[in-house]
Structure formats: C-alpha cells, structure tokens
C-alpha atoms as a PDB file:
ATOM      1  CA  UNK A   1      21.577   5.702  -0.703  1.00  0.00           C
ATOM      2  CA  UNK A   2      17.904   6.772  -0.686  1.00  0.00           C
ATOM      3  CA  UNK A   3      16.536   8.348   2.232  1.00  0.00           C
ATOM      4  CA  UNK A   4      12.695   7.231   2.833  1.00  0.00           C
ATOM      5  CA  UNK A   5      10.724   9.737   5.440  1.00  0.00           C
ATOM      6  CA  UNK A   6       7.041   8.454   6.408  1.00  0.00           C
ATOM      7  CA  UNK A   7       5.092  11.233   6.513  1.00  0.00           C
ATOM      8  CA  UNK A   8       1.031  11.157   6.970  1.00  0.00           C
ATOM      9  CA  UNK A   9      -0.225   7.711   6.537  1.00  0.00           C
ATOM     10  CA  UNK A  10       2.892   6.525   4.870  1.00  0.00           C
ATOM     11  CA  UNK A  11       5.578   7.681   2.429  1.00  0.00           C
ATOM     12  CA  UNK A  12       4.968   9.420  -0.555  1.00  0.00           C
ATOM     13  CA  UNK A  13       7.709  10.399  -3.592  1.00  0.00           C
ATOM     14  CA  UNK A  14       7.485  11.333  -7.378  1.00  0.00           C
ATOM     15  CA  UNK A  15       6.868   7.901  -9.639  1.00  0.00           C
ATOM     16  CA  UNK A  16      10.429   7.019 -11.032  1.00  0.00           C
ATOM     17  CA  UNK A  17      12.377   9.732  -9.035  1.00  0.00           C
ATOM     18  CA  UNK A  18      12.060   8.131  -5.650  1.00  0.00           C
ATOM     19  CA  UNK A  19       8.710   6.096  -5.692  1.00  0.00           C
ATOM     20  CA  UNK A  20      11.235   3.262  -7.856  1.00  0.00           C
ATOM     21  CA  UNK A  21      10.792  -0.725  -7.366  1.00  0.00           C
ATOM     22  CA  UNK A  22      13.794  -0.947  -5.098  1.00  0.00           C
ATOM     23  CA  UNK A  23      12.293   2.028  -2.829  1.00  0.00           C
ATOM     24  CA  UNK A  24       8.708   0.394  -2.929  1.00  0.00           C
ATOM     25  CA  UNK A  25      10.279  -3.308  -1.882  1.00  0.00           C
ATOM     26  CA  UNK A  26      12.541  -1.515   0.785  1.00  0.00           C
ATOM     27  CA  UNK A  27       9.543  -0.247   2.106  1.00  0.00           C
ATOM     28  CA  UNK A  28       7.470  -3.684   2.203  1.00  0.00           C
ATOM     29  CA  UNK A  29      10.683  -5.262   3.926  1.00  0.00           C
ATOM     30  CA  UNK A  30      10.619  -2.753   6.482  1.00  0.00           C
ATOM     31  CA  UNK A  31       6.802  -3.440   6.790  1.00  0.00           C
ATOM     32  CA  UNK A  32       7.267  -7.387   6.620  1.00  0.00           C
ATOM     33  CA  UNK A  33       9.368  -7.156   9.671  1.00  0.00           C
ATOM     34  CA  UNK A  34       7.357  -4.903  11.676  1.00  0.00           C
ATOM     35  CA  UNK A  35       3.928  -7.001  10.895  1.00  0.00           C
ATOM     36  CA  UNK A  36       6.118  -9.898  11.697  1.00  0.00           C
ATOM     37  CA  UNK A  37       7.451  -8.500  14.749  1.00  0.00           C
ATOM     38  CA  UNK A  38       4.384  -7.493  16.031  1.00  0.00           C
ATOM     39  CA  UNK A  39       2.560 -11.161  15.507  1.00  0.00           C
ATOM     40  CA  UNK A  40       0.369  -8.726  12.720  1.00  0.00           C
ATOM     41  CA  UNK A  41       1.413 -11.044   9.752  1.00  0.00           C
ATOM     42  CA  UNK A  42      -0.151 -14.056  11.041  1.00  0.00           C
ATOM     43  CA  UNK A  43      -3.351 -12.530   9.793  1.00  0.00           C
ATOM     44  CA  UNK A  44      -2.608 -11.555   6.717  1.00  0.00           C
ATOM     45  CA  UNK A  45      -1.988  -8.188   4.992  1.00  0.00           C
ATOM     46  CA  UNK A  46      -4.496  -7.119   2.014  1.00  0.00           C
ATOM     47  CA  UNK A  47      -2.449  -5.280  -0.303  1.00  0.00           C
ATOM     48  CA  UNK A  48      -4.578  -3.021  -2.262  1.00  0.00           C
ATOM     49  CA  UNK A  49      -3.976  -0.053  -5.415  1.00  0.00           C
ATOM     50  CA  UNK A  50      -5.292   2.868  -6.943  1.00  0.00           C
ATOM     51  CA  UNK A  51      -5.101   3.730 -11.048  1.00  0.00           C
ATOM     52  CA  UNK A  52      -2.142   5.924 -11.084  1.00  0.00           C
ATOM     53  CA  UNK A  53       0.854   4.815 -13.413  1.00  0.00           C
ATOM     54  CA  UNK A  54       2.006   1.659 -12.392  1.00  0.00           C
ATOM     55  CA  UNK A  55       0.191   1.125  -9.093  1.00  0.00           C
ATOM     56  CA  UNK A  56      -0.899  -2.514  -9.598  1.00  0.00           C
ATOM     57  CA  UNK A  57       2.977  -3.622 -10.926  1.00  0.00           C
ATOM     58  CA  UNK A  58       4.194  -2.037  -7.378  1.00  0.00           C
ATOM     59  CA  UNK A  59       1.651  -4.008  -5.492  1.00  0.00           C
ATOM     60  CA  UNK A  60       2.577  -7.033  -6.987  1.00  0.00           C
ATOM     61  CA  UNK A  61       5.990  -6.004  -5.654  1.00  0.00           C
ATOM     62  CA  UNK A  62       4.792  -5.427  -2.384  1.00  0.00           C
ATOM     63  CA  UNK A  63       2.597  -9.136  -2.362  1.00  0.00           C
ATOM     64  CA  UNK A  64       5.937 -10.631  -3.286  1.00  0.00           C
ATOM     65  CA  UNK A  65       7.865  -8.951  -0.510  1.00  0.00           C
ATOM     66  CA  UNK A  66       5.310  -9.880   1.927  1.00  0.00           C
ATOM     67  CA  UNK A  67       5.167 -13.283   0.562  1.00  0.00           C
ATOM     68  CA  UNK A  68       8.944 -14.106   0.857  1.00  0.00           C
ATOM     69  CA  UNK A  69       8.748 -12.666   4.307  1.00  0.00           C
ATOM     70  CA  UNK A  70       6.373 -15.391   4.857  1.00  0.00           C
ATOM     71  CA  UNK A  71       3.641 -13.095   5.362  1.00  0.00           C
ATOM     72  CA  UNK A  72       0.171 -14.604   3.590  1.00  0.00           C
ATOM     73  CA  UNK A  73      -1.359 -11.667   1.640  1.00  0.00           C
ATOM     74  CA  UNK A  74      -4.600 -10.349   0.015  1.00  0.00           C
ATOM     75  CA  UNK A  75      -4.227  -9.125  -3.431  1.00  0.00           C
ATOM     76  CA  UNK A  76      -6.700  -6.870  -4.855  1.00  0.00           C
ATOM     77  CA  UNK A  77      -7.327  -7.757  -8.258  1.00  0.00           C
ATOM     78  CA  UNK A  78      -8.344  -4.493  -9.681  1.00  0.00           C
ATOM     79  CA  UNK A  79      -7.988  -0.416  -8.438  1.00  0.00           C
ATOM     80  CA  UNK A  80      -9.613   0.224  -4.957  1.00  0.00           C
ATOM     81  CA  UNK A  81     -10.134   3.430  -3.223  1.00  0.00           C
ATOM     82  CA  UNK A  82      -8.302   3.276   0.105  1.00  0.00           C
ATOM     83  CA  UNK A  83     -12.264   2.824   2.301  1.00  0.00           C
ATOM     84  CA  UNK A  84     -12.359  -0.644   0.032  1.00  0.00           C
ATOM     85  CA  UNK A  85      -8.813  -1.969   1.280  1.00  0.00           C
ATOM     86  CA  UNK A  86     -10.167  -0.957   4.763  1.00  0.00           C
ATOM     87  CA  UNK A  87     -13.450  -2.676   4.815  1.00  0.00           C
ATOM     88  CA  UNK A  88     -11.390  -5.873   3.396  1.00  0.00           C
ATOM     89  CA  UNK A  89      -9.099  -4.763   6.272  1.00  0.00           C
ATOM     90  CA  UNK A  90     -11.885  -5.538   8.855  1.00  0.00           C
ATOM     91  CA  UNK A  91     -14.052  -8.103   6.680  1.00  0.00           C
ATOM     92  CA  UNK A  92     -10.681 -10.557   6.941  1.00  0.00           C
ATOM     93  CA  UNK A  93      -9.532  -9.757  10.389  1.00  0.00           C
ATOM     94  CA  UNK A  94      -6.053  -9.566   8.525  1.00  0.00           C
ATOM     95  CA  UNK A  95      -3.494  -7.597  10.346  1.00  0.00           C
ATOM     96  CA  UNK A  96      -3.667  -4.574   8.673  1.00  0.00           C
ATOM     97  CA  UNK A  97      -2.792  -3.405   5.295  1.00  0.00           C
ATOM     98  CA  UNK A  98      -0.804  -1.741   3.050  1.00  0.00           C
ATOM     99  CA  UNK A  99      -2.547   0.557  -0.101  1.00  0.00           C
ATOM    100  CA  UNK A 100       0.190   1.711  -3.163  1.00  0.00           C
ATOM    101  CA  UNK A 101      -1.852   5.043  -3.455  1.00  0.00           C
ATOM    102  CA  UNK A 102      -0.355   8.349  -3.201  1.00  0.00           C
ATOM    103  CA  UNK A 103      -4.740   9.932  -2.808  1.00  0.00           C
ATOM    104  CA  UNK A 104      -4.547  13.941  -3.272  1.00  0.00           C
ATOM    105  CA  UNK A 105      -1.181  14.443  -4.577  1.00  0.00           C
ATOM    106  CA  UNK A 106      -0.342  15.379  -8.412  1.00  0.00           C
ATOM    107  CA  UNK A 107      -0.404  12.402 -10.681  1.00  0.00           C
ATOM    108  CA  UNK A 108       3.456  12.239 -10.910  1.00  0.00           C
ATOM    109  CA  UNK A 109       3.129  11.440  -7.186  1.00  0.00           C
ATOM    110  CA  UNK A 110       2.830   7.643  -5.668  1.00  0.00           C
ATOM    111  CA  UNK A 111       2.830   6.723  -2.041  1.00  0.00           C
ATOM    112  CA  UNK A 112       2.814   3.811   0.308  1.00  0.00           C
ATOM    113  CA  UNK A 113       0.407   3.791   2.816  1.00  0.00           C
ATOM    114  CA  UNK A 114       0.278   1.411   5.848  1.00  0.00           C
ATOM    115  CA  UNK A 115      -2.741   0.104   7.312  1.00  0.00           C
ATOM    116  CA  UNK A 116      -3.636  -1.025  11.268  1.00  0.00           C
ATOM    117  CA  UNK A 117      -5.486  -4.090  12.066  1.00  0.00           C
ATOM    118  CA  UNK A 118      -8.536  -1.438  12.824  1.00  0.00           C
ATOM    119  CA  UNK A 119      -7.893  -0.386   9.179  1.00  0.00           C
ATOM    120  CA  UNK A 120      -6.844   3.079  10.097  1.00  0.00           C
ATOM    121  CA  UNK A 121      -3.603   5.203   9.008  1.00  0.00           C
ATOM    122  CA  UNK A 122      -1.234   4.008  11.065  1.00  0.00           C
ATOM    123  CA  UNK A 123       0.058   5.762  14.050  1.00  0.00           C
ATOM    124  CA  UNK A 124       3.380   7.908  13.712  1.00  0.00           C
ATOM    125  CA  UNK A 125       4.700   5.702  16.718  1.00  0.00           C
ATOM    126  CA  UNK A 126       4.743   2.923  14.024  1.00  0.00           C
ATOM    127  CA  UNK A 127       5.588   4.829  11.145  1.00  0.00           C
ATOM    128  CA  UNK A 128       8.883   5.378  12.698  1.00  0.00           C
ATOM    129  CA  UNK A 129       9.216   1.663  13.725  1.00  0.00           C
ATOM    130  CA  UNK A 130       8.914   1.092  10.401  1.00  0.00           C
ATOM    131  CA  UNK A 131      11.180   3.551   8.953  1.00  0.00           C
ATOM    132  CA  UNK A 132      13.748   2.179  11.666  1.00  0.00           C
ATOM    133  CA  UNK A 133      14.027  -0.852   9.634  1.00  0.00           C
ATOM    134  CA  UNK A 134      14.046   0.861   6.241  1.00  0.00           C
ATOM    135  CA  UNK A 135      18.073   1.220   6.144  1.00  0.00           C
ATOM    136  CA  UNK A 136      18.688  -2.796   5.944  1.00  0.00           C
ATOM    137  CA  UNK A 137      15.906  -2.850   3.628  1.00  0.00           C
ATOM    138  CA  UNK A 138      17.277  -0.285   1.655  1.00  0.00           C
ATOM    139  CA  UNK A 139      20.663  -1.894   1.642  1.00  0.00           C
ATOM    140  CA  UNK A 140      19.609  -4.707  -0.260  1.00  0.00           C
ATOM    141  CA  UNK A 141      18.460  -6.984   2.183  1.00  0.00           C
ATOM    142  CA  UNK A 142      14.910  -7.774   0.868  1.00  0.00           C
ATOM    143  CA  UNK A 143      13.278 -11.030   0.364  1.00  0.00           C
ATOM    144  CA  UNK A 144      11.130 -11.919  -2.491  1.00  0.00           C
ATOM    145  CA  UNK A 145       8.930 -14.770  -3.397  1.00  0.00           C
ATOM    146  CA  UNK A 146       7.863 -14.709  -7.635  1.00  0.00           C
ATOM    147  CA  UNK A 147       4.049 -13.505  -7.434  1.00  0.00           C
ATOM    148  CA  UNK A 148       3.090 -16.568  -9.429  1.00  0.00           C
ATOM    149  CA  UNK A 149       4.679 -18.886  -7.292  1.00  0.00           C
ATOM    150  CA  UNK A 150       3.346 -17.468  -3.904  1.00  0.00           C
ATOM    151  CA  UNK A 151      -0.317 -17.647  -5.801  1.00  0.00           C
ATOM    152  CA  UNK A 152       0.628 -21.439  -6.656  1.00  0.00           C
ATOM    153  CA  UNK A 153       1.344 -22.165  -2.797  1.00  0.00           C
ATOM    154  CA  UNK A 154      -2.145 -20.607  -1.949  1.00  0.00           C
ATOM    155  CA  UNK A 155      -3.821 -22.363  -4.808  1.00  0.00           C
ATOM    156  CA  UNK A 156      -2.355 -25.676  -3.521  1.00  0.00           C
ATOM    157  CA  UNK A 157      -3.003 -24.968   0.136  1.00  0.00           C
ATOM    158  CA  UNK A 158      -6.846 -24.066  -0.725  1.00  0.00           C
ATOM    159  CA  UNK A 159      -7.550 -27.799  -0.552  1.00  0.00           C
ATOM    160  CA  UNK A 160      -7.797 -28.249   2.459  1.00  0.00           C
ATOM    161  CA  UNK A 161     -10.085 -25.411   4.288  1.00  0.00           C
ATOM    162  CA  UNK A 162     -10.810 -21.872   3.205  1.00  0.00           C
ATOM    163  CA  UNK A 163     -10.052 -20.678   6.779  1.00  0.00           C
ATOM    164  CA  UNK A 164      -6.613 -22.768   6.880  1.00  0.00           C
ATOM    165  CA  UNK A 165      -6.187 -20.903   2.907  1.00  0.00           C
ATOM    166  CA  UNK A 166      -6.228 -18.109   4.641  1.00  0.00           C
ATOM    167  CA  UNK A 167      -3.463 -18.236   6.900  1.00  0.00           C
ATOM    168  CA  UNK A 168      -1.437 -20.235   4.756  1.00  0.00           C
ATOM    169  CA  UNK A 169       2.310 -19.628   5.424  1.00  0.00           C
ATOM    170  CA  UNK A 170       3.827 -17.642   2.255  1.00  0.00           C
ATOM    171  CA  UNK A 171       0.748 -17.269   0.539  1.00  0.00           C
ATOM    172  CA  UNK A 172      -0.796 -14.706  -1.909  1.00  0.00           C
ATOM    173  CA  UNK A 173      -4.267 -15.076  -2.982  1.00  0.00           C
ATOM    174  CA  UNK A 174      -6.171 -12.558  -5.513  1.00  0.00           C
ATOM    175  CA  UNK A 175      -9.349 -10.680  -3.725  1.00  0.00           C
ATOM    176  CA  UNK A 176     -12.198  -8.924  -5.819  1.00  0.00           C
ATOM    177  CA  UNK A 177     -11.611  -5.477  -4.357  1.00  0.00           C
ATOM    178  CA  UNK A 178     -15.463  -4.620  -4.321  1.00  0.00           C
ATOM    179  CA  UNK A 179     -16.669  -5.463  -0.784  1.00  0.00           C
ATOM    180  CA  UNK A 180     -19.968  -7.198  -3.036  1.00  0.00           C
ATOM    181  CA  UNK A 181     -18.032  -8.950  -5.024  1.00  0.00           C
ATOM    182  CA  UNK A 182     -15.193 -10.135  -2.455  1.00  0.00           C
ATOM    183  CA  UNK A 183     -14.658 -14.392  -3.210  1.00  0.00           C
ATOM    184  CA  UNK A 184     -11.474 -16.175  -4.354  1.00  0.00           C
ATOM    185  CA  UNK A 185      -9.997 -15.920  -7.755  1.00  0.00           C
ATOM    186  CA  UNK A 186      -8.279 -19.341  -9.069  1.00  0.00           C
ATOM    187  CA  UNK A 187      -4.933 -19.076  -8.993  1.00  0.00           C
END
C-alpha cells in the first residue's frame, strides 16, 4: 500500500509514480471527511488546477470524490494560479478549497494542496487530521459520484435560487476561474 505524507500545503509526488488517480481520490476522501467532519462542506469546496500534465482530469476526480461525499463543489473550468482559487475561496464563503497544483516543483511533479475557509495553506494540525484518514481512503473505501451526473443534480437544483444552487447537497457546478469573469456555466 501507498504511503501519502502531507508536507507544506499538501502532498506532493511524481505524476504516475505516486501522484496516480487512486492516490489523488484517496486523498479527496480523506479531505471529504475532514470538511465533513468539521461542518466545512456545507459551504462548498472550489476545486481549482494548474496546466501541468493532467491537472484538470485529477480535479475532475477530486469534484467527483467530493460530490459522492455529498460535498457541493466549485469547479474551475480552466487553469488557475493558486491566488485565483483563493479569492473564489473568499468570494463564495465556501469552506475552503482544494488546488491539484504541485507550484515550484519540476514538471514531473503534481501535488494536492488543501485550502482553509480563510483561503490559506492549511495548518499542519489539519494536515495530519487529514492524513489520519488517508489509510481507509487508501484501502479502497472512496466514494464517487460520475462528474456529469453531480453537474446534472446542480443544473436541476439551479431552478430554484442561485443561493439554494449553491449549497445544493451533492452538487458540482463549473466556475470561470478568473475572479472578472466568475458566473455559472450551464451544465
């Protein structure tokens, strides 16, 4: 079995050596619970990217972890630097965030980085609560909703009030990730 060691703002690992799927949903489980746990995920978590190799694909991963964790999230649509997911962070009042960017390292580096409410790197006080949770996670017990059908819920739910869209229970919507150009996408 993998072991997963949060370092400085997250947890960071070579793309397709350690930074795999599996590791990357492990990692959202362990992050569901806690913003769960912690009445965080009520919120909302805005789920953000940068360009390296396959960093949108293990968002989406992370939105649908989230998602079946009942957790409503904000989905960038495009590459953000990490200051965009924060200002979405605050601009939302969502309960923190999570950003699939691995920011100085090579480019055959990914990372994982978690997000407070406030929008700053998380503490190492919740790092490790996190990484507490990471062996279940990593044992197989993750949840998943399909990203399409977590952005059908929120498309349905938007119906009745962009505040109430929000919040929706198991719900992924699709943000613009520049803080001009921040409205819902259809689903």
């Amino acid at each position: 079995m993998t072991t997963i060691k949060f370092g400085t703002d997250g947890w960071r690992a070579i793309i397709a050596d350690e930074f795999t799927f599996a590791n990357v949903r492990a990692c959202a489980q362990a992050t569901a619970r806690y913003f769960r746990e912690v009445g965080a995920a009520s919120r909302g978590i805005v789920v953000g990217y940068d360009t390296r190799f396959a960093s949108e694909e293990f968002a989406a991963a992370v939105a649908e972890v989230l998602a079946g964790n009942g957790v409503a999230v904000q989905l960038c649509d495009r590459a953000a630097p990490t200051p965009v997911i924060g200002f979405n962070i605050r601009r939302l009042n969502a309960g923190g965030g999570i950003v699939i960017t691995s920011s100085h390292n090579p480019a055959l580096y990914s990372g994982f980085k978690v997000r407070t409410e406030q929008a700053s790197a998380a503490a190492p006080e919740i790092l490790a609560e996190i990484e507490a949770r990471l062996p279940e996670a990593l044992s197989g017990a993750v949840e998943q909703m399909p990203l399409e059908e977590a952005k059908g819920k929120a498309s349905r739910s938007r119906g009745t009030s962009r505040r109430r869209a929000r919040r929706s229970y198991r719900s992924t919507r699709r943000w613009r990730s520049r803080p001009t150009a921040m409205r819902t996408a259809s689903g």
